[in-house]
C-alpha atoms as a PDB file:
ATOM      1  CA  UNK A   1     -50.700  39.594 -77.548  1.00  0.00           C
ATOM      2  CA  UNK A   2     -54.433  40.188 -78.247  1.00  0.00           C
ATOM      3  CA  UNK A   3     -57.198  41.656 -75.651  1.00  0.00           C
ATOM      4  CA  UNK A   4     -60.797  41.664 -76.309  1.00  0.00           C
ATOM      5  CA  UNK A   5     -60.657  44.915 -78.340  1.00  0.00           C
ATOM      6  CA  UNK A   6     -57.658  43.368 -80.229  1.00  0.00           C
ATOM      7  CA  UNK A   7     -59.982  40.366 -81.779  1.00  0.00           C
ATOM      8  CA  UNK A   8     -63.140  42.407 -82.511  1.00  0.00           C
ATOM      9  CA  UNK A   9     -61.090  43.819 -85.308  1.00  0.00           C
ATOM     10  CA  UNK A  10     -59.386  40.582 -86.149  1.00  0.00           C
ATOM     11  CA  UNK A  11     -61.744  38.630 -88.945  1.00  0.00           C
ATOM     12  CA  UNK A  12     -61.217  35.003 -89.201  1.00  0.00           C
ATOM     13  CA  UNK A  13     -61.652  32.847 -91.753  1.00  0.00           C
ATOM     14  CA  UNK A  14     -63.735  29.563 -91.389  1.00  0.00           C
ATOM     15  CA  UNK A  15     -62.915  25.854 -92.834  1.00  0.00           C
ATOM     16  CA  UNK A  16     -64.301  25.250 -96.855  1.00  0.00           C
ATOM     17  CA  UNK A  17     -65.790  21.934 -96.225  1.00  0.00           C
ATOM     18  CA  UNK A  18     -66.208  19.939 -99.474  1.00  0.00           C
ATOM     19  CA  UNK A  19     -68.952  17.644 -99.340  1.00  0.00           C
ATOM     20  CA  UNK A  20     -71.008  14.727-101.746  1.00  0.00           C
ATOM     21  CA  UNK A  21     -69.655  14.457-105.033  1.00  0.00           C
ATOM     22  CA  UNK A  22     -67.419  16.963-104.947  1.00  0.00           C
ATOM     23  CA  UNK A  23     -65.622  16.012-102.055  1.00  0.00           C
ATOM     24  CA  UNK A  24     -64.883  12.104-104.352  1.00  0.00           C
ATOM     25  CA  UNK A  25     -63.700  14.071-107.305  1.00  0.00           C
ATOM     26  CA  UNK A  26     -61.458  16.053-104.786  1.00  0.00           C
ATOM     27  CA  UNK A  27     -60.035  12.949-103.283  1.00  0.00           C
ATOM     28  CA  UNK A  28     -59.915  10.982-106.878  1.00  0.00           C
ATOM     29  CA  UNK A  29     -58.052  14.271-108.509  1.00  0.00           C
ATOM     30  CA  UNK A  30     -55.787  14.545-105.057  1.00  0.00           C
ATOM     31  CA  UNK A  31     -54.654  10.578-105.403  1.00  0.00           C
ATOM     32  CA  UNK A  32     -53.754  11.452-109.227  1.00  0.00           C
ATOM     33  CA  UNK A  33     -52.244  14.782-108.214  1.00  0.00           C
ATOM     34  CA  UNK A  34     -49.597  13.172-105.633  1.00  0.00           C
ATOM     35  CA  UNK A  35     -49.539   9.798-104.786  1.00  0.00           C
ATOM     36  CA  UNK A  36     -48.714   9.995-101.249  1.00  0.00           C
ATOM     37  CA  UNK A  37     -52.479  11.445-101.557  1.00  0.00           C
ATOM     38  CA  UNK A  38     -53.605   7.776-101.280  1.00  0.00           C
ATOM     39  CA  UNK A  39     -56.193   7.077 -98.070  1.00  0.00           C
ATOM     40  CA  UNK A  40     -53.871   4.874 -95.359  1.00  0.00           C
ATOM     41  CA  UNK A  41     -55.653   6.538 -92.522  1.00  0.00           C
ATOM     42  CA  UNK A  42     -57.182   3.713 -89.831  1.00  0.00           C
ATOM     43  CA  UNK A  43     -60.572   5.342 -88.613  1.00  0.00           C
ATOM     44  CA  UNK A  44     -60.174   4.503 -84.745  1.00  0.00           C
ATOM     45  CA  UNK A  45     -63.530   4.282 -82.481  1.00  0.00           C
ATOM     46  CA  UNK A  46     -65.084   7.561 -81.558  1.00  0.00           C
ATOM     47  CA  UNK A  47     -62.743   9.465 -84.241  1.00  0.00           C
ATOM     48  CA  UNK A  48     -65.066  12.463 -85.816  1.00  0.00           C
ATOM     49  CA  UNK A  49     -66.458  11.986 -89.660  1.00  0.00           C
ATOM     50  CA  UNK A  50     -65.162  15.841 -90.054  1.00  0.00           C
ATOM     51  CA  UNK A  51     -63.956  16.320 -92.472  1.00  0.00           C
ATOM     52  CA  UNK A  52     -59.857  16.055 -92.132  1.00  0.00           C
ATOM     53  CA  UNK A  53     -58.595  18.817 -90.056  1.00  0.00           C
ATOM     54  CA  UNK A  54     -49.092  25.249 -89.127  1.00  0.00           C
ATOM     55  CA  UNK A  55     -50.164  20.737 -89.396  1.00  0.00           C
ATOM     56  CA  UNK A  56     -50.485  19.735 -93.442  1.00  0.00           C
ATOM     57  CA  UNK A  57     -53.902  17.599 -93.836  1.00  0.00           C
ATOM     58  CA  UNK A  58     -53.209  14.084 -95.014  1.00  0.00           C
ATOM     59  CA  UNK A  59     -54.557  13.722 -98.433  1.00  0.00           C
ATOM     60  CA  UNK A  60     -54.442  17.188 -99.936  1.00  0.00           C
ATOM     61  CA  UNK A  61     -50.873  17.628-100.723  1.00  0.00           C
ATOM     62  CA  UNK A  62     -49.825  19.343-104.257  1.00  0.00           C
ATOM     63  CA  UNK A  63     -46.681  17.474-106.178  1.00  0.00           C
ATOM     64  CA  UNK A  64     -43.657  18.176-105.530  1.00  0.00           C
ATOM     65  CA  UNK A  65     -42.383  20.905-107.496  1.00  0.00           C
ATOM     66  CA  UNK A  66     -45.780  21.786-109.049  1.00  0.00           C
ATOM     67  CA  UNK A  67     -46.559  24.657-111.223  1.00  0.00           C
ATOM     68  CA  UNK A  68     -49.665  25.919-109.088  1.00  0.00           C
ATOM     69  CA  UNK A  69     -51.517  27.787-112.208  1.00  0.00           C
ATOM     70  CA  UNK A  70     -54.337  30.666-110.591  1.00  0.00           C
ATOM     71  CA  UNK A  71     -56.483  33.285-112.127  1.00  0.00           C
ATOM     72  CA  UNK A  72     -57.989  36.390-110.925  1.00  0.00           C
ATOM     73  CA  UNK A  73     -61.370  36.641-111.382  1.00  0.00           C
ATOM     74  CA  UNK A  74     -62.025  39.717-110.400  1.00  0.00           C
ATOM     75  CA  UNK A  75     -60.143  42.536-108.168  1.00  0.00           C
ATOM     76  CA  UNK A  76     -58.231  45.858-109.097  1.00  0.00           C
ATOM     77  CA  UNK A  77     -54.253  46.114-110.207  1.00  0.00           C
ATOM     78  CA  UNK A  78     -53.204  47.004-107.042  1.00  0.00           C
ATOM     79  CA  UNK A  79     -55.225  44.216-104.988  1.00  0.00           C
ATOM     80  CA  UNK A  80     -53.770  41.612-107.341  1.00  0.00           C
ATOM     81  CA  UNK A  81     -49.839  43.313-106.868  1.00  0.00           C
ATOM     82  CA  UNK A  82     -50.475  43.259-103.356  1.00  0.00           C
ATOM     83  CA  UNK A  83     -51.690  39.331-103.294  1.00  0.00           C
ATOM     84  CA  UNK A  84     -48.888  38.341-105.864  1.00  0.00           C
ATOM     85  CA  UNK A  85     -46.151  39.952-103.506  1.00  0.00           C
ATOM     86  CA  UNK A  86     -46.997  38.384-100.550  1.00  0.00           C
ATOM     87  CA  UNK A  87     -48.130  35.003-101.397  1.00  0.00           C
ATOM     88  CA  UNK A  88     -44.863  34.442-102.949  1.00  0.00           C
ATOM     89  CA  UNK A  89     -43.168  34.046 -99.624  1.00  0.00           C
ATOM     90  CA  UNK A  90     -43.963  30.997 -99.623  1.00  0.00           C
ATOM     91  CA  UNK A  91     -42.439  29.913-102.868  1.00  0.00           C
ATOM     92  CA  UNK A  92     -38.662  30.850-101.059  1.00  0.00           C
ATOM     93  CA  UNK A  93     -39.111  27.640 -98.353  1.00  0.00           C
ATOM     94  CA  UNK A  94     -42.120  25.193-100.368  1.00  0.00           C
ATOM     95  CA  UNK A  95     -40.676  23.348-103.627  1.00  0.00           C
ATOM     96  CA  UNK A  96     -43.549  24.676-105.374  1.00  0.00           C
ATOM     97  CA  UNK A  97     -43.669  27.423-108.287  1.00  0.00           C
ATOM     98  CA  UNK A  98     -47.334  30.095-108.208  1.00  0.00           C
ATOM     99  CA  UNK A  99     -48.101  31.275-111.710  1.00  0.00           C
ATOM    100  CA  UNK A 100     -50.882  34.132-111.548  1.00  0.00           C
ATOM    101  CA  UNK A 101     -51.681  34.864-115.393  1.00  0.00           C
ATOM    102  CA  UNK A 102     -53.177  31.375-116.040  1.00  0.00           C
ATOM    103  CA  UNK A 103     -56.224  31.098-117.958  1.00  0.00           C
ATOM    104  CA  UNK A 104     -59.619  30.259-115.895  1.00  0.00           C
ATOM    105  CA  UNK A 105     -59.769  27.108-117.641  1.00  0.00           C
ATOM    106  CA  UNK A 106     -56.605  25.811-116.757  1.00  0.00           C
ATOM    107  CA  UNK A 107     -56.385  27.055-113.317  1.00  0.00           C
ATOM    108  CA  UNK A 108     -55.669  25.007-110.341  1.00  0.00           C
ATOM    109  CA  UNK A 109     -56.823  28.287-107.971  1.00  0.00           C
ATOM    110  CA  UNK A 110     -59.252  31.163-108.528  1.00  0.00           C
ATOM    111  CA  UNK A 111     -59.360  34.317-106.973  1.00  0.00           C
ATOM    112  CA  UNK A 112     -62.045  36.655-105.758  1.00  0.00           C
ATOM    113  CA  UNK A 113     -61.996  39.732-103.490  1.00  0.00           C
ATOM    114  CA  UNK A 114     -65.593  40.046-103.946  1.00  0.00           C
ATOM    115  CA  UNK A 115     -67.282  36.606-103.535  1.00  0.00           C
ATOM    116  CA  UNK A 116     -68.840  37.575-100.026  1.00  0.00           C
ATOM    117  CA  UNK A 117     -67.382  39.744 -97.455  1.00  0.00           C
ATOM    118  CA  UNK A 118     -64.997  36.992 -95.672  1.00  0.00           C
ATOM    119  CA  UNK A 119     -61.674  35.832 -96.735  1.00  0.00           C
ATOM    120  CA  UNK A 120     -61.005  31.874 -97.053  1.00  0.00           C
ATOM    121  CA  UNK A 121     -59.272  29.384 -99.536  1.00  0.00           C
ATOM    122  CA  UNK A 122     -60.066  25.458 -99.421  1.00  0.00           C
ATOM    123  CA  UNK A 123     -57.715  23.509 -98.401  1.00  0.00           C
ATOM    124  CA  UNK A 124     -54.896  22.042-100.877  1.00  0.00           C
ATOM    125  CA  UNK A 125     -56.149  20.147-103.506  1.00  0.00           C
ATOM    126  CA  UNK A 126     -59.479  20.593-102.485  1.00  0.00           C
ATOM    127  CA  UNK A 127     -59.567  23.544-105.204  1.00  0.00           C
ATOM    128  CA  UNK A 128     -59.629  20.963-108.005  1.00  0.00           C
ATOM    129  CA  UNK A 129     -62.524  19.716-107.043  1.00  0.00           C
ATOM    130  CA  UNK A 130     -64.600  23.186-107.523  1.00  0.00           C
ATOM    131  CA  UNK A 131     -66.195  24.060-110.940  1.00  0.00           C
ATOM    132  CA  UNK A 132     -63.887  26.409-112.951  1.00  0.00           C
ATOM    133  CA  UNK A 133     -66.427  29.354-112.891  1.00  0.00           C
ATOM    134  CA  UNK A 134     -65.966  29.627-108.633  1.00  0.00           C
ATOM    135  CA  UNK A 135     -63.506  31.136-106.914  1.00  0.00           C
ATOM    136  CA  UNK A 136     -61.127  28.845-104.420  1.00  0.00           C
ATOM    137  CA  UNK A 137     -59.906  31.833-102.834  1.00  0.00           C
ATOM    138  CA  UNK A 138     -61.232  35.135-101.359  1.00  0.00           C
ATOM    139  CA  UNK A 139     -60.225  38.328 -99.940  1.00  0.00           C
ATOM    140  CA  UNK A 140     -63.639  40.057 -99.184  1.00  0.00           C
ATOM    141  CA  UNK A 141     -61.926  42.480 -96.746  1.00  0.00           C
ATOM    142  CA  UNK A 142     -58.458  43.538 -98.780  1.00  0.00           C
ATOM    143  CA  UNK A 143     -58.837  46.970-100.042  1.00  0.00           C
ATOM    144  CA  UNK A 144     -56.656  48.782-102.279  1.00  0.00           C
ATOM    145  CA  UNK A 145     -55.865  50.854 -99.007  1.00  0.00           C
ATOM    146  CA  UNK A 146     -55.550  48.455 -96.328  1.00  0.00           C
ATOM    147  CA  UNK A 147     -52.882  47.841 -93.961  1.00  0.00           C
ATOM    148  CA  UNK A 148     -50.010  46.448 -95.333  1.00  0.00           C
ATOM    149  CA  UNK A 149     -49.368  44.128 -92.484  1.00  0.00           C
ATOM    150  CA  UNK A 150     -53.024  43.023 -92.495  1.00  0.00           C
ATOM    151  CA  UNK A 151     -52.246  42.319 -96.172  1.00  0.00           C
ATOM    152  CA  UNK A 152     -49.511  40.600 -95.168  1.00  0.00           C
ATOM    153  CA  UNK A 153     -51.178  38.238 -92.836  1.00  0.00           C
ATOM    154  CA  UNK A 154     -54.330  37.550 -94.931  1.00  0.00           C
ATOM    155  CA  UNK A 155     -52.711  36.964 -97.782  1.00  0.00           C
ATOM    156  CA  UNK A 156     -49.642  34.405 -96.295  1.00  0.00           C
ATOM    157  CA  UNK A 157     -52.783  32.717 -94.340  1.00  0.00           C
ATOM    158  CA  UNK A 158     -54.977  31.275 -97.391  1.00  0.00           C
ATOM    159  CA  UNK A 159     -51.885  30.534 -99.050  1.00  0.00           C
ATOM    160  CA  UNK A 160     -50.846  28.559 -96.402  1.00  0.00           C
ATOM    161  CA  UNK A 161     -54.447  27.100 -96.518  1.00  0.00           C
ATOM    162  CA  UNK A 162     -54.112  26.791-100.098  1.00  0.00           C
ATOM    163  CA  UNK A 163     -50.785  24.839 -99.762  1.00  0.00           C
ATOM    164  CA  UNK A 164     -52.617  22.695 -97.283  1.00  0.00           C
ATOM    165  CA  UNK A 165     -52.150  24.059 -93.988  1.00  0.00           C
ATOM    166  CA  UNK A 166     -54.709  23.784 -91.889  1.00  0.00           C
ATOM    167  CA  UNK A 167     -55.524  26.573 -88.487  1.00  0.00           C
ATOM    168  CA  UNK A 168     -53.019  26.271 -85.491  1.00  0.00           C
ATOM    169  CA  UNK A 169     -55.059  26.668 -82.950  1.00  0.00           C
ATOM    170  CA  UNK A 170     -56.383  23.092 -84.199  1.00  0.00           C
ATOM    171  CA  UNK A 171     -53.119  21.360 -83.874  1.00  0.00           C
ATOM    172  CA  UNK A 172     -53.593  17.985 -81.941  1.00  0.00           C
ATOM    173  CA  UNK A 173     -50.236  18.148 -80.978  1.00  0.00           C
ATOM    174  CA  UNK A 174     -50.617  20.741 -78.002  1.00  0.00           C
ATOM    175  CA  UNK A 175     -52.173  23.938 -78.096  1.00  0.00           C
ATOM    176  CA  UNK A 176     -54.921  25.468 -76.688  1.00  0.00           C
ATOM    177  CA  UNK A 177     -57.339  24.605 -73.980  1.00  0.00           C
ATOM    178  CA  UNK A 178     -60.242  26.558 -74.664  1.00  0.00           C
ATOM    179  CA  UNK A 179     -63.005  28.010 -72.077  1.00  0.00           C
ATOM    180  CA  UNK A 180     -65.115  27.343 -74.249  1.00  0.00           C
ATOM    181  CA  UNK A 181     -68.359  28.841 -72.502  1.00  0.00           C
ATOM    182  CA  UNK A 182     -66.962  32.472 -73.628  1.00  0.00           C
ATOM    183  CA  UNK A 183     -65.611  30.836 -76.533  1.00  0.00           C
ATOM    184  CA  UNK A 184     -69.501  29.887 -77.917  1.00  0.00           C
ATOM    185  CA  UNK A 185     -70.923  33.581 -76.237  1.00  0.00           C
ATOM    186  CA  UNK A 186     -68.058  36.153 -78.177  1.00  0.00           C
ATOM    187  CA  UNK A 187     -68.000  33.872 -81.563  1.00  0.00           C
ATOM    188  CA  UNK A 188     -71.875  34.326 -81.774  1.00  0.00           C
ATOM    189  CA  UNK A 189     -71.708  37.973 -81.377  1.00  0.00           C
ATOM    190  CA  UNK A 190     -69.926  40.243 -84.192  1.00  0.00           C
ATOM    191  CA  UNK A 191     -68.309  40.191 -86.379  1.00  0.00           C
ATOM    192  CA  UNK A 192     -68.799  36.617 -87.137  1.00  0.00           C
ATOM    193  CA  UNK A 193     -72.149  35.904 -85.691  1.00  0.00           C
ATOM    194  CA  UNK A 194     -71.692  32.160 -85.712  1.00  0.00           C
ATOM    195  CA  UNK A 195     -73.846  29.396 -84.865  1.00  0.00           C
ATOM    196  CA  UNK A 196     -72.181  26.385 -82.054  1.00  0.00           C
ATOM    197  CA  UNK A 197     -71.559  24.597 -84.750  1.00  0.00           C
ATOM    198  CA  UNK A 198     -70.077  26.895 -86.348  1.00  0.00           C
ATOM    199  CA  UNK A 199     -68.176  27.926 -83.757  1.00  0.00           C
ATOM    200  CA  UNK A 200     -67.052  24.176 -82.821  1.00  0.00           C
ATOM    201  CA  UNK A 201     -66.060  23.447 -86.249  1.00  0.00           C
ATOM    202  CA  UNK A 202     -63.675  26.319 -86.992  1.00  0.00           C
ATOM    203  CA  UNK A 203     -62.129  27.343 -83.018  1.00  0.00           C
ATOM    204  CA  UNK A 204     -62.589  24.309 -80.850  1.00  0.00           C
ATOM    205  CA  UNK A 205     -62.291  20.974 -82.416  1.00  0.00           C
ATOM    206  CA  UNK A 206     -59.093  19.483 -82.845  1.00  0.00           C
ATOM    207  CA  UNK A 207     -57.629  17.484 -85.472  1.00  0.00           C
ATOM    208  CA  UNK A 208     -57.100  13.382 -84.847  1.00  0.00           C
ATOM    209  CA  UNK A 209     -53.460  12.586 -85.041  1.00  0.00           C
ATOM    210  CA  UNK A 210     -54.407   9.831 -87.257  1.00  0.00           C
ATOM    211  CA  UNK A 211     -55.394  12.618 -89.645  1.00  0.00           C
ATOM    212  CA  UNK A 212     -52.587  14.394 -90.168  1.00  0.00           C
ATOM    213  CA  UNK A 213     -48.655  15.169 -90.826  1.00  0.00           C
ATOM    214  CA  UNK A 214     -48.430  17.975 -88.149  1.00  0.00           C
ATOM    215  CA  UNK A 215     -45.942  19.564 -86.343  1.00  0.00           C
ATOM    216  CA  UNK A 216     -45.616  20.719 -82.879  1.00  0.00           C
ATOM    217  CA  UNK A 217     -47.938  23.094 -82.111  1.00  0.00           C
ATOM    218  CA  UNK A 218     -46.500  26.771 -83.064  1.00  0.00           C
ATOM    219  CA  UNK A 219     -47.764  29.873 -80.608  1.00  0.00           C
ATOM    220  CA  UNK A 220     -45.435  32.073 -83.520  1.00  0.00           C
ATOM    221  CA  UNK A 221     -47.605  30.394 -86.659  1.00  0.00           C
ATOM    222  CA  UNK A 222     -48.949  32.646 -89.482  1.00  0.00           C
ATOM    223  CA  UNK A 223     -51.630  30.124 -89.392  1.00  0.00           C
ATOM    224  CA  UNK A 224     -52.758  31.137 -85.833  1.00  0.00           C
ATOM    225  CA  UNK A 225     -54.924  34.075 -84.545  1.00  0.00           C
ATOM    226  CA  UNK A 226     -54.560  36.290 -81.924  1.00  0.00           C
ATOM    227  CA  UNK A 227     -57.188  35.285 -78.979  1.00  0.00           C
ATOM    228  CA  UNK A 228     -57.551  37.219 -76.091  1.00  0.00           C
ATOM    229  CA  UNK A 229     -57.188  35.786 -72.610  1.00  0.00           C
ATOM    230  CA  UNK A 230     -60.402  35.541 -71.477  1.00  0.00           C
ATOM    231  CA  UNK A 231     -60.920  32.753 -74.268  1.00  0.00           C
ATOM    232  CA  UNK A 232     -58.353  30.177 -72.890  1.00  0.00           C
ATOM    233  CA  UNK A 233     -58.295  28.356 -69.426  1.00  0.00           C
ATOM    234  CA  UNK A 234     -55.302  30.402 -68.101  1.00  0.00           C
ATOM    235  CA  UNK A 235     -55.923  33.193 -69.110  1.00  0.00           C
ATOM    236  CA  UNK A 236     -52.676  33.547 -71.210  1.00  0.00           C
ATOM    237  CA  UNK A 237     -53.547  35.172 -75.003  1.00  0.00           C
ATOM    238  CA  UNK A 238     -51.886  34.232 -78.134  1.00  0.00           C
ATOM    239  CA  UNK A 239     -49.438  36.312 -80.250  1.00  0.00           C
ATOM    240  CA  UNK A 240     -50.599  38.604 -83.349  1.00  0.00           C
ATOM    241  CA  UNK A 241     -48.490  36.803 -85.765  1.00  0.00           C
ATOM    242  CA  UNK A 242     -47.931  38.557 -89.032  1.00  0.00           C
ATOM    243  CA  UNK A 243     -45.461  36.838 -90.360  1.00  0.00           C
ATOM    244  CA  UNK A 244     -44.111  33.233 -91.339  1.00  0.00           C
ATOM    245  CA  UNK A 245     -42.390  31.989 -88.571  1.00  0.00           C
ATOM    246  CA  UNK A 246     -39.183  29.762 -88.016  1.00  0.00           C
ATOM    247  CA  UNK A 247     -41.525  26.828 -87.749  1.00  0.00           C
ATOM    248  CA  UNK A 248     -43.769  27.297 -90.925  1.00  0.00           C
ATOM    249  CA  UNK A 249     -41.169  27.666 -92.791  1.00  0.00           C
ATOM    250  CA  UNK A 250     -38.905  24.327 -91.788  1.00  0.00           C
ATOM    251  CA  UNK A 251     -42.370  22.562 -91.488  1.00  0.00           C
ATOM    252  CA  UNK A 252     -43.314  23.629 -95.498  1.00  0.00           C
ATOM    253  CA  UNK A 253     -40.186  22.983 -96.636  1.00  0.00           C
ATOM    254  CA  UNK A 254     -40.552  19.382 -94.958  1.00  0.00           C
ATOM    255  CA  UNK A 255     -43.042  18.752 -96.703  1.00  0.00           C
ATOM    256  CA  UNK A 256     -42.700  19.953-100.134  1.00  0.00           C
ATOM    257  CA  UNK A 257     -39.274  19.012-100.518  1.00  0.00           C
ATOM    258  CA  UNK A 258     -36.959  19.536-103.476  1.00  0.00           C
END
C-alpha cells in the first residue's frame, strides 16, 4: 500500500487528449480500423464533452488480431530490450501481435524515451491520428539502469494505454472517492506541479458509463497507482501494483478476442 513518501516517488502519467482535426482523422481512421469503432454512444444531459475516458474506451479499439507495427525513434539497445520484453505480456492474453522493427512510415506506434521527461502513450487508435515524425509513446524516466519492476510497471501501463485502456482509478464502475481538497494541494506540488484542471482531468473525473466497455473496478489493476491514504475519504490507500492482474488479463482477452 502507498504512504505519502511512497507517491512522491511514484510519477504518473497524464491523459493525451487529441483535439480539432486530429481528433476527426482519429475517429475516421478508428471506424476504418474496427468497425465496432462506429459512434452509438447517446450523449445524456449534463454528460462531460471530455474527451472519452483496467475499462477499454469505446471507439478506440485495434482489430482483432492486428499486427500492431511500432518504431523506435530514439533510445539505447538496452532501453528498447527492456520495453520489447515487457510489453509483450500483453500479447499472451490480447489477440493482438506487437512488431517493433517497423519502418517510421508504416508504423501504427512510435517510441521515444526522450520526448520530455514524463512517460505517456495515447490512447488506442488515437496513435493513427498523430503525424509519423511524433512519437505516440514515451518513457522520459526509463534508464538503462532503472528498476526492473519500475520497468515493469511503466512499460505494461502505456501498453495497456496503447491497447486502449484507460486509468483505474477512473473506472465509473466503483472506485475511489476522492478528498479531493488534498487531492488539488499534493498534485500541484512536485513532482507533477499540476494545474486544477489538470489535476481534475487526469485523478478525479470519472468516466460516463455511456462511454465505455469497462469492467468492475480493479484495486489489483496495472492500470492503477498507488495513492496514499490521506487522498481518499477513508483513509484506506491503494495497492502498488506491478503487475497484470487476474482482472486485466480476463478483461483484455474479452475484448480482443480470438
Amino acid at each position: 500500500m502507498a504512504t505519502k513518501k511512497d507517491l512522491n516517488h511514484i510519477h504518473m502519467c497524464v491523459d493525451r487528449i487529441l483535439t480539432g482535426k486530429q481528433k476527426i482523422k482519429a475517429m475516421q481512421l478508428a471506424i476504418g480500423e474496427n468497425q465496432k469503432n462506429q459512434p452509438n454512444i447517446r450523449r445524456l444531459p449534463g454528460v462531460s464533452n471530455h474527451p472519452m475516458k483496467m475499462a477499454l474506451e469505446a471507439g478506440k479499439m485495434w482489430a482483432d488480431g492486428r499486427l500492431l507495427k511500432i518504431c523506435f525513434l530514439d533510445g539505447s539497445k538496452i532501453q528498447k530490450s527492456r520495453v520489447i520484453e515487457h510489453a509483450s505480456q500483453w500479447l499472451k492474453y490480447a489477440n493482438i501481435k506487437f512488431d517493433f522493427a517497423a519502418a517510421k512510415a508504416k508504423s501504427d506506434i512510435r517510441i521515444s524515451f526522450v520526448a520530455d521527461t514524463g512517460s505517456w502513450s495515447y490512447v488506442g487508435t488515437d496513435s493513427l491520428g498523430i503525424p509519423k515524425n511524433e512519437p505516440t509513446m514515451n518513457f522520459g524516466w526509463l534508464k538503462d539502469d532503472t528498476d526492473a519492476k519500475e520497468y515493469n510497471r511503466v512499460v505494461v501501463h502505456e501498453f495497456g494505454h496503447a491497447l486502449g485502456c484507460i486509468h483505474e482509478h477512473q473506472n465509473p464502475k466503483g472506485g475511489i472517492k476522492w478528498n479531493e481538497a488534498a487531492v488539488y494541494k499534493y498534485f500541484a506540488g512536485a513532482p507533477n506541479f499540476w494545474s486544477k484542471e489538470e489535476t481534475f482531468s487526469n485523478v478525479i473525473q470519472k468516466y460516463s458509463l455511456n462511454q465505455l466497455n469497462a469492467s468492475t473496478y480493479d484495486e489489483k489493476s496495472i492500470m492503477l497507482y498507488a495513492f496514499p491514504g490521506e487522498l481518499i475519504v477513508g483513509g484506506k490507500p491503494t495497492l502498488m501494483n506491478n503487475s497484470l492482474s487476474r482482472r486485466d488479463r480476463s478483461f483484455i482477452k474479452k475484448m480482443y478476442s480470438s
